[in-house]
N, C-alpha and C. Protein backbone atom coordinates (compact mmCIF):
# COMPACT_ATOMS: atom_id res chain seq x y z
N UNK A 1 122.35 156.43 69.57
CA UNK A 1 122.97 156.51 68.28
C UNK A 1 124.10 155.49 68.21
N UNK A 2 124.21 155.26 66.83
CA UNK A 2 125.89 154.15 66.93
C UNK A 2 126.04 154.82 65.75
N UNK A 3 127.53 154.31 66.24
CA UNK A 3 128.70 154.24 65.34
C UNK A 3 129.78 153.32 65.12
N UNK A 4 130.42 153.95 63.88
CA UNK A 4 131.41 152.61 63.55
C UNK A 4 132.60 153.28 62.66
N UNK A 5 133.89 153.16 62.73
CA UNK A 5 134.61 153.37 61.82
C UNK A 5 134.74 152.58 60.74
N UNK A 6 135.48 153.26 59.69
CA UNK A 6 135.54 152.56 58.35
C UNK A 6 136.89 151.82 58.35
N UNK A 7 136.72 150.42 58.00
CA UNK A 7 137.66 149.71 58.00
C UNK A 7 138.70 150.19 57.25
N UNK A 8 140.33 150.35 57.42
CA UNK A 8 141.01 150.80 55.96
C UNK A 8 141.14 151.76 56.20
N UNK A 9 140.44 153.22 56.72
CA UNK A 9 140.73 154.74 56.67
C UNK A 9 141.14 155.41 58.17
N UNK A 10 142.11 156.16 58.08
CA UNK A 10 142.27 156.54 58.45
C UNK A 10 141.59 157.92 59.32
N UNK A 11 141.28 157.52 60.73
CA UNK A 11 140.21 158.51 61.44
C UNK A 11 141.14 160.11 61.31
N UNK A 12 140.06 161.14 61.53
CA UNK A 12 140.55 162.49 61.87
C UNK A 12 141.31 162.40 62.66
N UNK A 13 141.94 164.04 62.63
CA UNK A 13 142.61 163.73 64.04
C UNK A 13 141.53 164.23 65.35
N UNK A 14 140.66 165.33 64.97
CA UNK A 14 139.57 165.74 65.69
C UNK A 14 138.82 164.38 66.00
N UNK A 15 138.54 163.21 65.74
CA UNK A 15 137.83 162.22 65.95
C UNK A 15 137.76 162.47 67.32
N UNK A 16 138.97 162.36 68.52
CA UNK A 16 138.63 162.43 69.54
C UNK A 16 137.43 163.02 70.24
N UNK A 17 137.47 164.26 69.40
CA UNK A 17 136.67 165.07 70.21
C UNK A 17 135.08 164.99 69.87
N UNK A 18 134.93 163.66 68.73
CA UNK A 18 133.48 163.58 68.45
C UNK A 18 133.50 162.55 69.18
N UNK A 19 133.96 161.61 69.50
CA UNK A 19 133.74 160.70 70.78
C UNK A 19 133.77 161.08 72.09
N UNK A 20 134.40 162.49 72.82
CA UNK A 20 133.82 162.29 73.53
C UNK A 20 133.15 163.77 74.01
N UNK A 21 132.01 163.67 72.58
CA UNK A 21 130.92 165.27 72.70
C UNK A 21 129.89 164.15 72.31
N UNK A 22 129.68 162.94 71.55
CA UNK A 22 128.45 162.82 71.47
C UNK A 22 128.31 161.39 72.03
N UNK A 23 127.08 160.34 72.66
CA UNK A 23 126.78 159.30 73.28
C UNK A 23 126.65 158.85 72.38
N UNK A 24 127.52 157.99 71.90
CA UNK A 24 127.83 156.76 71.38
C UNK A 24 127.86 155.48 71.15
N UNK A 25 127.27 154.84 70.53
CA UNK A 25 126.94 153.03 71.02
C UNK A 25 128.01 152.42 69.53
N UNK A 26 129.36 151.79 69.79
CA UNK A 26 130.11 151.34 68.88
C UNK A 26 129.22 150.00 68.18
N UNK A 27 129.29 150.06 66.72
CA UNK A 27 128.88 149.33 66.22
C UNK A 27 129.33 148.38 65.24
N UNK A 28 129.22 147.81 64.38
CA UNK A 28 129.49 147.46 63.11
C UNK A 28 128.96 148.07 62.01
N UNK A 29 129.54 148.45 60.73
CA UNK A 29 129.46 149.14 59.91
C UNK A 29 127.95 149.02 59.57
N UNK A 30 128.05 147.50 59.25
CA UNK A 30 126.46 147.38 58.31
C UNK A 30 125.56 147.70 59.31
N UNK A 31 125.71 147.44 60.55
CA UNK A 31 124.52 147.85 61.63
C UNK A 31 124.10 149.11 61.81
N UNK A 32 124.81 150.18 61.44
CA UNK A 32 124.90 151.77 60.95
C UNK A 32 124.29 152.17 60.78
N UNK A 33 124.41 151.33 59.44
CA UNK A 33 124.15 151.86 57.68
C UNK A 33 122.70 151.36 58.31
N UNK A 34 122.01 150.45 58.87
CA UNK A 34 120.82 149.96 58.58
C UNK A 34 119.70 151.18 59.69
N UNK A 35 120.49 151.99 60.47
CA UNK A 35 119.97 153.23 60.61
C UNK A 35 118.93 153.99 59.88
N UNK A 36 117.97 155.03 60.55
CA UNK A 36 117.34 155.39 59.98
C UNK A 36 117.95 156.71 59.26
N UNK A 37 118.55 157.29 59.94
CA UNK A 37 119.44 158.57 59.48
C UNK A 37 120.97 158.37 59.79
N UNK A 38 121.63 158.98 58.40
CA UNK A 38 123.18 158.27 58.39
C UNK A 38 123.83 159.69 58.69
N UNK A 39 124.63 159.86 58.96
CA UNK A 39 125.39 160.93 58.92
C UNK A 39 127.11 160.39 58.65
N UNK A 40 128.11 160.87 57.55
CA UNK A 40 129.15 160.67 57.29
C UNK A 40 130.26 161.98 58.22
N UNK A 41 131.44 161.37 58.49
CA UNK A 41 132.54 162.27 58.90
C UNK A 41 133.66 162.00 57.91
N UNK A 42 134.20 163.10 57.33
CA UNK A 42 135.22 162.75 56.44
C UNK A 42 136.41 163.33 57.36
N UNK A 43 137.79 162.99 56.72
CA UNK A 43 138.89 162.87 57.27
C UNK A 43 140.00 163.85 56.98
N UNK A 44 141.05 164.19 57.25
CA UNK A 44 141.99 165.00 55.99
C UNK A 44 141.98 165.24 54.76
N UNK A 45 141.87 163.96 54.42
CA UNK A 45 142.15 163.49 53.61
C UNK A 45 141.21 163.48 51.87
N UNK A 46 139.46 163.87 53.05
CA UNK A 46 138.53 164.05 51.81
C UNK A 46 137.67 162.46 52.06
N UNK A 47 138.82 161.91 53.07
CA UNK A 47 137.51 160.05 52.61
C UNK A 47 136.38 160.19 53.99
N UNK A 48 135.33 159.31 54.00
CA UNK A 48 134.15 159.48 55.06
C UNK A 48 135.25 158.55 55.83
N UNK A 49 135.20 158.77 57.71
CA UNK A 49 135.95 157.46 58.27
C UNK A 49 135.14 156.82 59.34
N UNK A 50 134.19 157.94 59.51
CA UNK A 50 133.00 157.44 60.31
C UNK A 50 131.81 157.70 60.60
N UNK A 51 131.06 156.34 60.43
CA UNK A 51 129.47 156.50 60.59
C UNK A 51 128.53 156.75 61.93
N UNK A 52 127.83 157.50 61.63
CA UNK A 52 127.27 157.84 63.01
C UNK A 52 125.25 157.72 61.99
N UNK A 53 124.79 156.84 63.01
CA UNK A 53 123.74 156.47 62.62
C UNK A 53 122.50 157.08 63.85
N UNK A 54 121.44 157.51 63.53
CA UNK A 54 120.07 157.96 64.36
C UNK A 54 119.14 157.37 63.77
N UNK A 55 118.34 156.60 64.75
CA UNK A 55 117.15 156.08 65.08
C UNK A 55 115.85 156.87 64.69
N UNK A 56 116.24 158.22 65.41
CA UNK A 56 115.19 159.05 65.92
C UNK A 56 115.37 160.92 65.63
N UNK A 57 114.82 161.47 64.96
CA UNK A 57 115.34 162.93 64.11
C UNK A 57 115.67 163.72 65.64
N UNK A 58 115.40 163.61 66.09
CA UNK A 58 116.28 164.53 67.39
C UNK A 58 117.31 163.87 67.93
N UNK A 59 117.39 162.53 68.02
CA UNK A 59 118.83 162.28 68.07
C UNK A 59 119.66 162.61 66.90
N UNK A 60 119.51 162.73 65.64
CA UNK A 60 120.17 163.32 64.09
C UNK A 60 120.60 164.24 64.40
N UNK A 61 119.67 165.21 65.10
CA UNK A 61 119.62 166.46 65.05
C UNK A 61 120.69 167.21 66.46
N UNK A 62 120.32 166.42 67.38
CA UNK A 62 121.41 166.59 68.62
C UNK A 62 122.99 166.48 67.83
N UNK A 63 123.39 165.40 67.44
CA UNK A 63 124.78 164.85 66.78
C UNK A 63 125.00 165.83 65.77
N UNK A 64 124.34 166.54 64.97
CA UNK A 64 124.36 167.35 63.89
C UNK A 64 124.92 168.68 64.69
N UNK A 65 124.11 169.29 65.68
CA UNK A 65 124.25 170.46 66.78
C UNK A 65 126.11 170.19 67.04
N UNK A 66 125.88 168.97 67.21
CA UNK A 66 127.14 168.89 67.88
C UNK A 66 128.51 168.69 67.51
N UNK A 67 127.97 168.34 66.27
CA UNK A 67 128.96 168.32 65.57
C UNK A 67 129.99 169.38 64.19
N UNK A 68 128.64 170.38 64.60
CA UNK A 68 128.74 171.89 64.28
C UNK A 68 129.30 172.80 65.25
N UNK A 69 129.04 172.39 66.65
CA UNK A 69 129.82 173.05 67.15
C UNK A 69 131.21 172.75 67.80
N UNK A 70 131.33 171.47 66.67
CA UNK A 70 133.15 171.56 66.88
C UNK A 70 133.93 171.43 65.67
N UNK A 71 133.30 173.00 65.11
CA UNK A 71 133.41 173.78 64.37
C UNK A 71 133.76 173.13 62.43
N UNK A 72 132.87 171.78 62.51
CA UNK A 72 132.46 171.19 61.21
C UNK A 72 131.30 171.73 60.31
N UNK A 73 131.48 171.02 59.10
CA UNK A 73 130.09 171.49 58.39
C UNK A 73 129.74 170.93 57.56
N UNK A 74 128.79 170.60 57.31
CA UNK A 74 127.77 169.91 56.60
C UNK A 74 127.81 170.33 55.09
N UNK A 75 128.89 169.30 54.33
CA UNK A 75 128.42 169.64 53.02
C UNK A 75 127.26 169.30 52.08
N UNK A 76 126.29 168.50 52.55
CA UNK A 76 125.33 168.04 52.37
C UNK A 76 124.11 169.31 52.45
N UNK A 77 124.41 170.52 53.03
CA UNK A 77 123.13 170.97 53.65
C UNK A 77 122.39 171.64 52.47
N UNK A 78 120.92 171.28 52.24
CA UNK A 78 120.77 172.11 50.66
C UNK A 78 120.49 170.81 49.36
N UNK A 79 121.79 169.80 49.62
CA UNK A 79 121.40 169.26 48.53
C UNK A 79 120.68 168.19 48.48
N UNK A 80 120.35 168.06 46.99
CA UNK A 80 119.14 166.84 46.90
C UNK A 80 119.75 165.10 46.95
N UNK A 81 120.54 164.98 45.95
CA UNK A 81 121.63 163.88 45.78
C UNK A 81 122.61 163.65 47.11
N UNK A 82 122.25 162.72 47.78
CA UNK A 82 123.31 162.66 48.74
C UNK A 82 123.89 161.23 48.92
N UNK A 83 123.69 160.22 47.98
CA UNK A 83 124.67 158.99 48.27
C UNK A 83 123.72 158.20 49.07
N UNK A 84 122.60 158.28 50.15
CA UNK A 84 122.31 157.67 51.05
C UNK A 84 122.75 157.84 52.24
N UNK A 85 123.37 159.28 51.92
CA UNK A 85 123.68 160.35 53.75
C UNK A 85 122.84 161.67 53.67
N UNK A 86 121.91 161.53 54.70
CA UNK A 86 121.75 162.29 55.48
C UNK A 86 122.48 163.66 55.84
N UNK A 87 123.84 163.36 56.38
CA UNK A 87 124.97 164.67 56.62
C UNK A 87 126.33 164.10 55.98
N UNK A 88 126.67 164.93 55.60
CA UNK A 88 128.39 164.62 55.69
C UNK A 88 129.02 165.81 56.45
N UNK A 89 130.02 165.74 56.96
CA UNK A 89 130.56 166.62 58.01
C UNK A 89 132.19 166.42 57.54
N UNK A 90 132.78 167.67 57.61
CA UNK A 90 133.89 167.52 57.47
C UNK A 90 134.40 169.07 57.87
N UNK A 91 135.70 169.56 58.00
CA UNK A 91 136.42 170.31 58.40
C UNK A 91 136.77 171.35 57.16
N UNK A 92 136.22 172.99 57.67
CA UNK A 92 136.54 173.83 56.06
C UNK A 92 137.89 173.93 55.90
């Protein structure tokens, strides 16, 4: 999987702990995005700050696991309209 932060925004403060729960390949933004499955992390703040991109639906699906169980959630889950994400994840 890769990832990339968003230029300009400010990361979570939990960020740490998604770097180091899921295997990570740092990327460039557009290299991400050109992923087959996107998944967004939003911030305090409400903005996405980082992309986490899958190749392969069980890698999606591992990062998704995992990123649920540090104790995020998927406001995406359910809906039809999603921007061109896959997940968004953020903190209730």
């Amino acid at each position: 999987m890769k990832t990339a932060l968003i230029d300009g925004v400010t990361p979570a403060k939990f960020d740490k702990h998604i770097i180091g729960n899921l295997l990570l390949n740092v990327a460039h933004e557009d290299e991400v995005r050109l992923e087959k499955l996107l998944i967004g992390v939003r911030n305090e703040e409400g903005e996405i700050f980082r992309l986490i991109g899958a190749t392969k639906p069980n890698s999606y699906m591992n990062a998704v696991e995992e990123l649920e169980d540090l104790g995020l959630v998927d406001e995406l889950k359910g809906m039809d309209n999603t921007d061109g994400y896959d997940a968004i994840f953020s903190e209730e």
